[in-house]
C-alpha atoms as a PDB file:
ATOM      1  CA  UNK A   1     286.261  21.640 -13.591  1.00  0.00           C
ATOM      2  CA  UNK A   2     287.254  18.307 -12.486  1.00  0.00           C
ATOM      3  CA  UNK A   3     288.862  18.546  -8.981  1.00  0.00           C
ATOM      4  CA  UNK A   4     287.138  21.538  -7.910  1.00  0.00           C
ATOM      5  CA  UNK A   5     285.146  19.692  -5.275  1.00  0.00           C
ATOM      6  CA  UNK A   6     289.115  18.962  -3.367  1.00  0.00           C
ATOM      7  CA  UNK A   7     288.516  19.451   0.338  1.00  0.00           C
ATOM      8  CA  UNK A   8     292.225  20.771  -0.022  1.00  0.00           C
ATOM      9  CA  UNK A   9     291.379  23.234  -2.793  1.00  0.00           C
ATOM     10  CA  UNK A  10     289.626  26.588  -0.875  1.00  0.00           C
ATOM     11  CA  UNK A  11     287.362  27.183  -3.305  1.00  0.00           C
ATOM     12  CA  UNK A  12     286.126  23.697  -4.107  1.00  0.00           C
ATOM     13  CA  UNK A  13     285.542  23.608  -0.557  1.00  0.00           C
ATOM     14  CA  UNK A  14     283.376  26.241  -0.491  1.00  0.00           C
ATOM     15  CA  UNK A  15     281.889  24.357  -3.116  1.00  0.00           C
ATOM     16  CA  UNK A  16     280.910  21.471  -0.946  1.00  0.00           C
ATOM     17  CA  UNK A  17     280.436  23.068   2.307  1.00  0.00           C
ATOM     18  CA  UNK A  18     276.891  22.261   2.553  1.00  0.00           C
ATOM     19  CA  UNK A  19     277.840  18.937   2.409  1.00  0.00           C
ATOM     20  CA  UNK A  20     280.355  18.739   4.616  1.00  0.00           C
ATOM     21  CA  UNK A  21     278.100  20.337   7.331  1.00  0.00           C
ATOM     22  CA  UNK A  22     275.297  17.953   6.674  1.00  0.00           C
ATOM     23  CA  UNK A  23     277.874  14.894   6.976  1.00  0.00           C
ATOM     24  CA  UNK A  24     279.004  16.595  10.250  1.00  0.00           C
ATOM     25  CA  UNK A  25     275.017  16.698  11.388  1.00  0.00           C
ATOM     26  CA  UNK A  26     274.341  13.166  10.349  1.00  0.00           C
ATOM     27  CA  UNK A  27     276.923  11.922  12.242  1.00  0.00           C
ATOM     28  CA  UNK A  28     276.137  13.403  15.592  1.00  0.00           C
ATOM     29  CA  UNK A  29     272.610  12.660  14.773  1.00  0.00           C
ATOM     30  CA  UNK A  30     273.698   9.004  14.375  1.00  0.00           C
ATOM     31  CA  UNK A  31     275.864   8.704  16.890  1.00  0.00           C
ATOM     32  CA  UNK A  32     273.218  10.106  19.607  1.00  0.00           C
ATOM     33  CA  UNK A  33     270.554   7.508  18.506  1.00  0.00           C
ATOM     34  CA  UNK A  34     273.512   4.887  18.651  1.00  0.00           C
ATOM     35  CA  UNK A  35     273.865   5.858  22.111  1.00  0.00           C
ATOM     36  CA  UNK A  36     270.548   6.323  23.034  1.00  0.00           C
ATOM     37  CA  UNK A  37     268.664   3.594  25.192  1.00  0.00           C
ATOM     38  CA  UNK A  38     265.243   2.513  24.688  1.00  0.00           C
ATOM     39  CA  UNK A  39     262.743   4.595  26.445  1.00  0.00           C
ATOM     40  CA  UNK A  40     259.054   3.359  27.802  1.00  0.00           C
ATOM     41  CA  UNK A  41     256.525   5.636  26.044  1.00  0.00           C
ATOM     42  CA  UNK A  42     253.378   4.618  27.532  1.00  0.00           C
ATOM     43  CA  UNK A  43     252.254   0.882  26.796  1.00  0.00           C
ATOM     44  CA  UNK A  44     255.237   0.976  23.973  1.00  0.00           C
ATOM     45  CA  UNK A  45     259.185   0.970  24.030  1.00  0.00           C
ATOM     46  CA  UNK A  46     260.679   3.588  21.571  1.00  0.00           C
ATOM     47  CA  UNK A  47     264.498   2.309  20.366  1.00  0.00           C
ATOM     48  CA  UNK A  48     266.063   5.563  18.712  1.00  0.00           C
ATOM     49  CA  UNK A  49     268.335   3.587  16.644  1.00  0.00           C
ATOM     50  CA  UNK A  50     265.762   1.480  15.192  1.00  0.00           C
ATOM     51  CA  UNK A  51     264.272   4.316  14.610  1.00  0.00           C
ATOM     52  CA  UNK A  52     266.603   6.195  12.629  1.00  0.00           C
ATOM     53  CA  UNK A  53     267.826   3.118  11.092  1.00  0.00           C
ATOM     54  CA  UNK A  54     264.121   2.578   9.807  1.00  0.00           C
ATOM     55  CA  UNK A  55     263.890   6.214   8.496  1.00  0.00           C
ATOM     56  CA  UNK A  56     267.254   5.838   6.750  1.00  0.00           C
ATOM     57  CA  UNK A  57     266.065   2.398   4.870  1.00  0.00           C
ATOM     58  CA  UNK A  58     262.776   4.244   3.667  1.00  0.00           C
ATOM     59  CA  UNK A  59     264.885   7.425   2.662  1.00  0.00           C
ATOM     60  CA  UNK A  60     267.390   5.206   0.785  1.00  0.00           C
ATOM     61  CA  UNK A  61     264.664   2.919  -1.440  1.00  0.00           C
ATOM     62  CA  UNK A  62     262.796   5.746  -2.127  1.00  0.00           C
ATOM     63  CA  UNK A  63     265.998   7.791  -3.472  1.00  0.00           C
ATOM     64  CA  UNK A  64     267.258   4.657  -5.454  1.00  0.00           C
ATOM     65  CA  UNK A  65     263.508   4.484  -6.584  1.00  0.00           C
ATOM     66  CA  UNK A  66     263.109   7.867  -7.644  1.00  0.00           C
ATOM     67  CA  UNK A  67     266.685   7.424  -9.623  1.00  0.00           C
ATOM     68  CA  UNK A  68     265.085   4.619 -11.469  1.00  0.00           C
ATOM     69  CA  UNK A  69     261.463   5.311 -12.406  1.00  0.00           C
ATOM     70  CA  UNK A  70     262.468   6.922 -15.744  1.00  0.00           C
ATOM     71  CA  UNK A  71     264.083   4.075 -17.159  1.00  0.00           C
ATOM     72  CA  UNK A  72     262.365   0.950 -18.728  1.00  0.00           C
ATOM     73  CA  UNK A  73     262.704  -2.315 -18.505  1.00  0.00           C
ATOM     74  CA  UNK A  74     265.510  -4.195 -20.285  1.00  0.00           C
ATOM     75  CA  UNK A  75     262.467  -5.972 -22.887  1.00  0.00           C
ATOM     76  CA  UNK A  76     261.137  -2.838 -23.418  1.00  0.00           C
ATOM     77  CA  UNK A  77     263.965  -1.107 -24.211  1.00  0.00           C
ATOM     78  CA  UNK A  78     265.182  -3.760 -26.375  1.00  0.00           C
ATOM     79  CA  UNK A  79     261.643  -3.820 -28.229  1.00  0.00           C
ATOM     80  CA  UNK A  80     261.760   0.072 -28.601  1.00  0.00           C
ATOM     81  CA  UNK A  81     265.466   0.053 -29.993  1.00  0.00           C
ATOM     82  CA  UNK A  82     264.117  -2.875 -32.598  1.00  0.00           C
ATOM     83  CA  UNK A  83     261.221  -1.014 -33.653  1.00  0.00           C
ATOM     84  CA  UNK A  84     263.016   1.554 -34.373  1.00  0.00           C
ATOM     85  CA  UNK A  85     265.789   0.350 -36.435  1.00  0.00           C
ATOM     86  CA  UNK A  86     262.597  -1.543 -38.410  1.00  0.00           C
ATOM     87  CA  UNK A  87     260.888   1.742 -38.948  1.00  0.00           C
ATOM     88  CA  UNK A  88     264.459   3.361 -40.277  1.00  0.00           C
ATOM     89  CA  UNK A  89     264.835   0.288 -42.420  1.00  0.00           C
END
């Protein structure tokens, strides 16, 4: 039912608690790297927020990329549609 997900509504709350809690995780997670100075590993600097930031990108393309893979191209979707309004001809 549309509306169900309303923070204010108690059950479509409970609905979207997961979510809420994971928001609530992210954002202390991003907030510590944020605050987080660089740190000398050995012969190499680590930079948490580069870090995370980095992670995020590659988690973000590869979502956007995994929404996408099923759908063709606009030419080949335009050559499927023709061929088969030719075939139904």
């Amino acid at each position: 039912m549309p509306g169900q997900e309303s923070v204010l509504n108690p059950r479509g709350r409970m609905l979207i608690k997961n979510i809420i809690e994971t928001e609530q995780i992210l954002s202390s997670i991003l907030w510590g790297a944020n605050r987080a100075e660089p740190i000398a590993v050995y012969d190499r600097i680590l930079r948490p927020k580069e870090y995370v930031r980095s992670h995020l990108i590659d988690r973000f393309v590869n979502f956007t990329k995994s929404m996408f893979e099923p759908m063709s191209a606009p030419t080949e979707v335009l050559t499927k549609v023709s061929e088969r309004s030719e075939r139904a001809l």
